[in-house]
PDB file of N, CA and C in Angstrom:
ATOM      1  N   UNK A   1     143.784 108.913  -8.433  1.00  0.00           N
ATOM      2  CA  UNK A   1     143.466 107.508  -8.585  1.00  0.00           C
ATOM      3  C   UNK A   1     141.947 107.356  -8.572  1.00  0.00           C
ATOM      4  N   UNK A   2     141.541 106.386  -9.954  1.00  0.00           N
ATOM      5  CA  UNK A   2     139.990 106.307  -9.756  1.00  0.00           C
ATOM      6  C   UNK A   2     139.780 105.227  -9.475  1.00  0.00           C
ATOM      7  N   UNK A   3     138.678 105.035  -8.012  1.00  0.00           N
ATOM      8  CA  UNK A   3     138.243 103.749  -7.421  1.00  0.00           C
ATOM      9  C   UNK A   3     136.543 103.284  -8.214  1.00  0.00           C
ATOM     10  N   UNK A   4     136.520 102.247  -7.997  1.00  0.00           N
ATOM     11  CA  UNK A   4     135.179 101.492  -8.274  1.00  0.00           C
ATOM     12  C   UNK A   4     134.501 100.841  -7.192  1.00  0.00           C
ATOM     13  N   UNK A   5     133.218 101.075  -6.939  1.00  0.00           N
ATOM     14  CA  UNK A   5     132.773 100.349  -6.061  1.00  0.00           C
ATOM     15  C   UNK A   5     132.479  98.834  -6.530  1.00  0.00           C
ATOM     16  N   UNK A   6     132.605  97.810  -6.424  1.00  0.00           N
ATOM     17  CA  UNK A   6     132.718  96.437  -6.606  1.00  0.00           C
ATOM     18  C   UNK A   6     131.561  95.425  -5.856  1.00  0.00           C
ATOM     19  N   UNK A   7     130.380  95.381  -5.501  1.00  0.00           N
ATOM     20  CA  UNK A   7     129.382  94.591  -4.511  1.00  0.00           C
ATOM     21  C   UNK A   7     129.745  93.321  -4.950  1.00  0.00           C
ATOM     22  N   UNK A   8     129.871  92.507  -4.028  1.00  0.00           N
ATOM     23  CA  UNK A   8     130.028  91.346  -3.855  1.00  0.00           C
ATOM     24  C   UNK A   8     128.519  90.334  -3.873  1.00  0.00           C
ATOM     25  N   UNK A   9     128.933  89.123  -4.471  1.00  0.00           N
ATOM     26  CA  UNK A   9     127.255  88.516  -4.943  1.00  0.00           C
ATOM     27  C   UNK A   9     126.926  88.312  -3.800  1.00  0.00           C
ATOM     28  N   UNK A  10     127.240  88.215  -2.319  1.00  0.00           N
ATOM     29  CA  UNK A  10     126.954  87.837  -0.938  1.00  0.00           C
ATOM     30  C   UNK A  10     126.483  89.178  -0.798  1.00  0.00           C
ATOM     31  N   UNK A  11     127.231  90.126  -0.881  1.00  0.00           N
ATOM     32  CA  UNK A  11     126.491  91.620  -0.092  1.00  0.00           C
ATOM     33  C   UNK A  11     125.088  91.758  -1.019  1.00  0.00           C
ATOM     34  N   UNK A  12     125.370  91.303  -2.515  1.00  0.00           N
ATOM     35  CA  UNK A  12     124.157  91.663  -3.617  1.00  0.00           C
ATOM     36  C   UNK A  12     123.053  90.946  -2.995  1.00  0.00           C
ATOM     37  N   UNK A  13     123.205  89.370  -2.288  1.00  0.00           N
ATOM     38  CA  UNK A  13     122.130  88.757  -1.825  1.00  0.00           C
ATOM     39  C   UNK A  13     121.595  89.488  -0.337  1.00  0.00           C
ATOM     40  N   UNK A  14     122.802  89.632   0.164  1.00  0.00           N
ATOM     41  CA  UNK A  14     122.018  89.985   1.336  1.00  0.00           C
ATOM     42  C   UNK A  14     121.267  91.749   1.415  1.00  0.00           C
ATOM     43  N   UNK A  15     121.662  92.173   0.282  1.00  0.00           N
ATOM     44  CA  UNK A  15     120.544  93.397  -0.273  1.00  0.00           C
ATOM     45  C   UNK A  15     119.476  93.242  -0.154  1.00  0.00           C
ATOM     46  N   UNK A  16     119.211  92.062  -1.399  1.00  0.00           N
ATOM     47  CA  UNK A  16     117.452  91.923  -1.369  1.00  0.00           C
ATOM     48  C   UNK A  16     117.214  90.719  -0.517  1.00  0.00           C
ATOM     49  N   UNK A  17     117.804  90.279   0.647  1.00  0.00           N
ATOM     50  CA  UNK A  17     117.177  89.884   1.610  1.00  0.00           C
ATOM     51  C   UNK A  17     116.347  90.824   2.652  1.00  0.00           C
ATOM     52  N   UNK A  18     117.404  91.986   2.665  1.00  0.00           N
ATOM     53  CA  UNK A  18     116.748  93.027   3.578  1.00  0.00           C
ATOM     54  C   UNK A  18     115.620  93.571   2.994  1.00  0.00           C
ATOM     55  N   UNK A  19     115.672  94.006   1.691  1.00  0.00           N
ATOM     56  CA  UNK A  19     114.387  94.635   0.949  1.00  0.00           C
ATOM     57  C   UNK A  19     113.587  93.605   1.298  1.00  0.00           C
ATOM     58  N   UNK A  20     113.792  92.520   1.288  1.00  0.00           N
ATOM     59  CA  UNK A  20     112.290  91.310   1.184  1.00  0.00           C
ATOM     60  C   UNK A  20     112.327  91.686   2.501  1.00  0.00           C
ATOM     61  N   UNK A  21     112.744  91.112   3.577  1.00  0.00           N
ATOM     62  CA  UNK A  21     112.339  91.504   5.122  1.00  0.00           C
ATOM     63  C   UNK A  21     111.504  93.041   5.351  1.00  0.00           C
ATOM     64  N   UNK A  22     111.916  93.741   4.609  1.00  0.00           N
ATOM     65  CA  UNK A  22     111.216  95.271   4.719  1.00  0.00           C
ATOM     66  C   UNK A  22     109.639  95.327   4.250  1.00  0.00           C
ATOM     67  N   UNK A  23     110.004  94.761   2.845  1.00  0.00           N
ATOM     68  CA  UNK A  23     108.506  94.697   2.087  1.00  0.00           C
ATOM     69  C   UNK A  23     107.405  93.775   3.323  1.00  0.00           C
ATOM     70  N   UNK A  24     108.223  92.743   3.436  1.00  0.00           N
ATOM     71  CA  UNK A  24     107.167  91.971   4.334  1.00  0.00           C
ATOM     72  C   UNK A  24     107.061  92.686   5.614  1.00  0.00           C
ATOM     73  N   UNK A  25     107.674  93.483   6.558  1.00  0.00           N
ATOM     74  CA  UNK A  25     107.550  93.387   7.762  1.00  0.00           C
ATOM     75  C   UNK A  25     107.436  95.016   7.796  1.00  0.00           C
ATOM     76  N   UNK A  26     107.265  95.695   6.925  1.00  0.00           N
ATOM     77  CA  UNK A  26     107.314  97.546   7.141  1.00  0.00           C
ATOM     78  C   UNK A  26     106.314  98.164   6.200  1.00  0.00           C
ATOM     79  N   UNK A  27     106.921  97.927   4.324  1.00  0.00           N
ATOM     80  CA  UNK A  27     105.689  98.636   3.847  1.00  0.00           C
ATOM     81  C   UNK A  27     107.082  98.685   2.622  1.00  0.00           C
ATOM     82  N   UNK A  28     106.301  98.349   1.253  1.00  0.00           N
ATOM     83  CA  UNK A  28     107.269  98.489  -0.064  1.00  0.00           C
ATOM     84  C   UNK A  28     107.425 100.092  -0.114  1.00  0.00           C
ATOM     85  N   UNK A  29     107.493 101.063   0.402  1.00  0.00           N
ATOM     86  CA  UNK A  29     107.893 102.304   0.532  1.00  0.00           C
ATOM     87  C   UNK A  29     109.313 102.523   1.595  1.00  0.00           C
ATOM     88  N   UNK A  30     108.969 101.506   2.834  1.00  0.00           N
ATOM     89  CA  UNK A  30     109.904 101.917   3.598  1.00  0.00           C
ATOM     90  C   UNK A  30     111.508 100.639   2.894  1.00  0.00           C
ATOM     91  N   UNK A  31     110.946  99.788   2.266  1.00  0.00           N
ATOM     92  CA  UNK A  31     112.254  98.955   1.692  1.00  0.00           C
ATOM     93  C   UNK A  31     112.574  99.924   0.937  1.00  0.00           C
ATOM     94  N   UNK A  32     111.812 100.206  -0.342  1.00  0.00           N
ATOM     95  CA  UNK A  32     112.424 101.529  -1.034  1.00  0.00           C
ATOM     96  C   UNK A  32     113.589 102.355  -1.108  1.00  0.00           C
ATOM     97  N   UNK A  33     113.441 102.730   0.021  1.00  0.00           N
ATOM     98  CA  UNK A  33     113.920 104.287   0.696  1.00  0.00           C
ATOM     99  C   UNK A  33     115.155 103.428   1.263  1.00  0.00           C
ATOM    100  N   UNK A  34     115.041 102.461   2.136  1.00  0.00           N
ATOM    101  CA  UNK A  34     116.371 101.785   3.099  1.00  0.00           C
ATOM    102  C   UNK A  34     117.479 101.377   1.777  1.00  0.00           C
ATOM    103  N   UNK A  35     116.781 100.932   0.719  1.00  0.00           N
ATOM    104  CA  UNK A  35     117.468 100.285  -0.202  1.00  0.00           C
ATOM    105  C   UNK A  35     118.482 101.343  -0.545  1.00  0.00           C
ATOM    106  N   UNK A  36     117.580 102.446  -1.136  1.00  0.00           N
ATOM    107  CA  UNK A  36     118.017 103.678  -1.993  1.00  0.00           C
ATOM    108  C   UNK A  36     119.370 104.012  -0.970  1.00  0.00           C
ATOM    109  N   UNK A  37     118.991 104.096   0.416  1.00  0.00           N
ATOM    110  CA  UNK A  37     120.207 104.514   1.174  1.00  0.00           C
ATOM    111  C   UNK A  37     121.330 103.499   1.212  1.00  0.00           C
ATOM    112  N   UNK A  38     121.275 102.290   1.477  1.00  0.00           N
ATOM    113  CA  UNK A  38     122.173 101.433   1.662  1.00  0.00           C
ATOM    114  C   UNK A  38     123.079 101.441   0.053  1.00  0.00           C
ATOM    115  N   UNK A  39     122.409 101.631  -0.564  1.00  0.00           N
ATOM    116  CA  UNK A  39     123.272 101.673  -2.261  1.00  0.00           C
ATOM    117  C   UNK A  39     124.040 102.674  -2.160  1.00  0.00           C
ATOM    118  N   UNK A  40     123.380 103.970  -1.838  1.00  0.00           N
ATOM    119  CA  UNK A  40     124.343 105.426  -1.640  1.00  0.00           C
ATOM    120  C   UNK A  40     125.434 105.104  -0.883  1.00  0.00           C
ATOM    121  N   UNK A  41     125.031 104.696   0.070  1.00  0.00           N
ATOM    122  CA  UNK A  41     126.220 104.753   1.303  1.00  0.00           C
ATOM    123  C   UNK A  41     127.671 104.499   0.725  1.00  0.00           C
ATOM    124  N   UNK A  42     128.105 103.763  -0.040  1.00  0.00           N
ATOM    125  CA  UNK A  42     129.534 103.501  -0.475  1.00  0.00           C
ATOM    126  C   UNK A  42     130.093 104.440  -1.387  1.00  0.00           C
ATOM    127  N   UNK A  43     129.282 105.215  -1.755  1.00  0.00           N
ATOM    128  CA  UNK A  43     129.474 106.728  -2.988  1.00  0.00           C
ATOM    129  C   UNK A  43     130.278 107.565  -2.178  1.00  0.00           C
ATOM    130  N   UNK A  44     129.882 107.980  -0.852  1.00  0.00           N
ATOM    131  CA  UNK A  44     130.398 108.541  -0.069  1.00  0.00           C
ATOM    132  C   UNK A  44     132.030 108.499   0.142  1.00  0.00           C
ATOM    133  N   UNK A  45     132.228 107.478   0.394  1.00  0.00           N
ATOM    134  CA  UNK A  45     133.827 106.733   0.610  1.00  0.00           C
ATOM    135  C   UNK A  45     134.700 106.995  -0.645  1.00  0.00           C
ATOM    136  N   UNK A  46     133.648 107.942  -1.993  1.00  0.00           N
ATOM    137  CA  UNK A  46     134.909 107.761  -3.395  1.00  0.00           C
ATOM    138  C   UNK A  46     135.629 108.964  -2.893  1.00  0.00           C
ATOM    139  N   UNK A  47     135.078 109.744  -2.040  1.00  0.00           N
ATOM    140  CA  UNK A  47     135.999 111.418  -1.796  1.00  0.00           C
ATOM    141  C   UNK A  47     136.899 111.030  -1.051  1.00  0.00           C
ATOM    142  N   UNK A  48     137.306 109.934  -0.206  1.00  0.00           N
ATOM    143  CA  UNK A  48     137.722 109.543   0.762  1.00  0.00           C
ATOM    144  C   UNK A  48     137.841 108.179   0.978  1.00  0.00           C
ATOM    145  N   UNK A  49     138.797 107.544  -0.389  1.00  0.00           N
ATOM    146  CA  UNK A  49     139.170 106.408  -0.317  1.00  0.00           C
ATOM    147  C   UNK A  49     140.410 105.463   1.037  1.00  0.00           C
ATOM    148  N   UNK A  50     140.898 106.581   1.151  1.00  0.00           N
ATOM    149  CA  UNK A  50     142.391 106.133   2.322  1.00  0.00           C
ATOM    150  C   UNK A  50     141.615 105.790   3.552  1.00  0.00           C
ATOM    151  N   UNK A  51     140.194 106.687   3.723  1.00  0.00           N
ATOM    152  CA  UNK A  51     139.615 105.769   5.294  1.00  0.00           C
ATOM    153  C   UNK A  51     139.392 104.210   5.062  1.00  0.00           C
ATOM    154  N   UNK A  52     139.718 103.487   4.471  1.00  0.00           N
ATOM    155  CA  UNK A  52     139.179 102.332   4.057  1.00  0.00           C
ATOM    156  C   UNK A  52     140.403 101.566   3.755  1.00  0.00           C
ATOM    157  N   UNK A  53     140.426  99.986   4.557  1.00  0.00           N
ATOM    158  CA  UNK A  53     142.013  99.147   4.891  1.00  0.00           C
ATOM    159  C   UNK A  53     141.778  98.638   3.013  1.00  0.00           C
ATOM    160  N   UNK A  54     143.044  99.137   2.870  1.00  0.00           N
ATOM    161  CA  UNK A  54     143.690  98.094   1.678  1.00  0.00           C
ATOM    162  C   UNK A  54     143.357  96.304   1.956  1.00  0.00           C
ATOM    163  N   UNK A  55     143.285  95.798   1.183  1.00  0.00           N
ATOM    164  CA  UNK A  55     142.954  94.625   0.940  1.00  0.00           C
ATOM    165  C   UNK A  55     143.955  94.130   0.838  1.00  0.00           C
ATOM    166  N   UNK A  56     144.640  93.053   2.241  1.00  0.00           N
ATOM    167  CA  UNK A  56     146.289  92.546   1.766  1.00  0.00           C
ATOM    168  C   UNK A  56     146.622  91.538   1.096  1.00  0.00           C
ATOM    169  N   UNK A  57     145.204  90.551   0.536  1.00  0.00           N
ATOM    170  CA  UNK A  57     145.111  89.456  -0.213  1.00  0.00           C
ATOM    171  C   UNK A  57     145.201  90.174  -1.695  1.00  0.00           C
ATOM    172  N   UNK A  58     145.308  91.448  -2.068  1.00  0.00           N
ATOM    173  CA  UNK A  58     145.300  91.488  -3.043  1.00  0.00           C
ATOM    174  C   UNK A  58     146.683  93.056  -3.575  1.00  0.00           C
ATOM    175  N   UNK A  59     147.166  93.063  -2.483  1.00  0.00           N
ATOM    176  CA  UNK A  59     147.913  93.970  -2.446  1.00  0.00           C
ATOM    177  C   UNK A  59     149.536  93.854  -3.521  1.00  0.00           C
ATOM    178  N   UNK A  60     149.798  92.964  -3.905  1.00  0.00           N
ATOM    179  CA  UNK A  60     150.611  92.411  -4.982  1.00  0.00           C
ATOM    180  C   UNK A  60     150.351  93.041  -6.304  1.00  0.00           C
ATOM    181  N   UNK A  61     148.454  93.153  -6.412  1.00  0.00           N
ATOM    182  CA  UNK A  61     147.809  93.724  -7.913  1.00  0.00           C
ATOM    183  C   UNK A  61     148.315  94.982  -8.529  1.00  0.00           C
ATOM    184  N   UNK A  62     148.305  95.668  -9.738  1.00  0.00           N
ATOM    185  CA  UNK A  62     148.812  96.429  -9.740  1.00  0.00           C
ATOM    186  C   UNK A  62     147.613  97.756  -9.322  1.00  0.00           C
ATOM    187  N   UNK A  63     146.641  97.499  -9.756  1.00  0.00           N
ATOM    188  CA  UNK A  63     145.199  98.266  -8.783  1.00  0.00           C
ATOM    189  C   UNK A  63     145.478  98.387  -7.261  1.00  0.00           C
ATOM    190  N   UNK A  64     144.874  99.429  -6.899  1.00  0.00           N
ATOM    191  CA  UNK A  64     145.059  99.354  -5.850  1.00  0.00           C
ATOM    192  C   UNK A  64     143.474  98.716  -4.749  1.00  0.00           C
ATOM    193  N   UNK A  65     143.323  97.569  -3.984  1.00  0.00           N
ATOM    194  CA  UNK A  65     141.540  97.567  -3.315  1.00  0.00           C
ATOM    195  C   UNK A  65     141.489  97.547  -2.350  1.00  0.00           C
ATOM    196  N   UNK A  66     140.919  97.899  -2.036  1.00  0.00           N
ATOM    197  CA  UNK A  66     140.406  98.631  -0.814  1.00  0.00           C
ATOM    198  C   UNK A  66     138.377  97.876   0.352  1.00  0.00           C
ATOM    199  N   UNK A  67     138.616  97.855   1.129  1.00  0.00           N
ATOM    200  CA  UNK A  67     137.102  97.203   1.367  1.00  0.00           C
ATOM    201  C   UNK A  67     136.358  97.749   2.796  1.00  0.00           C
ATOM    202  N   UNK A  68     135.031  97.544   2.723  1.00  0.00           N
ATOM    203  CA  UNK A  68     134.191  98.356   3.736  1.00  0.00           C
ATOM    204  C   UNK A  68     133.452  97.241   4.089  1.00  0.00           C
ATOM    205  N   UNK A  69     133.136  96.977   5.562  1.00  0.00           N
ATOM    206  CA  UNK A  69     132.468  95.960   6.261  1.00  0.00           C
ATOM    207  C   UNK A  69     130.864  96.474   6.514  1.00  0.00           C
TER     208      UNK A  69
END
């Protein structure tokens, strides 16, 4: 089964909220780098989709989704 990662326009905003908090309060190198990681982080979870609760609002679909807090 092939999954997709899906960002939500709330998680998309609160992305570059953190990058803006970084740029302003660390250094446009260290947002950079936090960014680069926080994007990776959900790549991880494609080898290892079952650690992650099914979605029961959508469990009827014929897809199967899945979500990470």
């Amino acid at each position: 089964m092939n999954f997709e990662i899906i960002w939500s326009d709330f998680a998309e905003r609160q992305l570059d909220e953190i990058f803006e908090y970084y740029v302003e309060n660390a250094s446009l190198k260290v947002a950079k780098n936090l960014l680069q990681k926080l994007l990776a982080e959900p790549n991880k979870i494609m080898d290892n989709p079952e650690m992650l609760q099914i979605e029961e609002l959508l469990i009827a679909r014929q897809d199967e989704y899945r979500y990470i807090v």
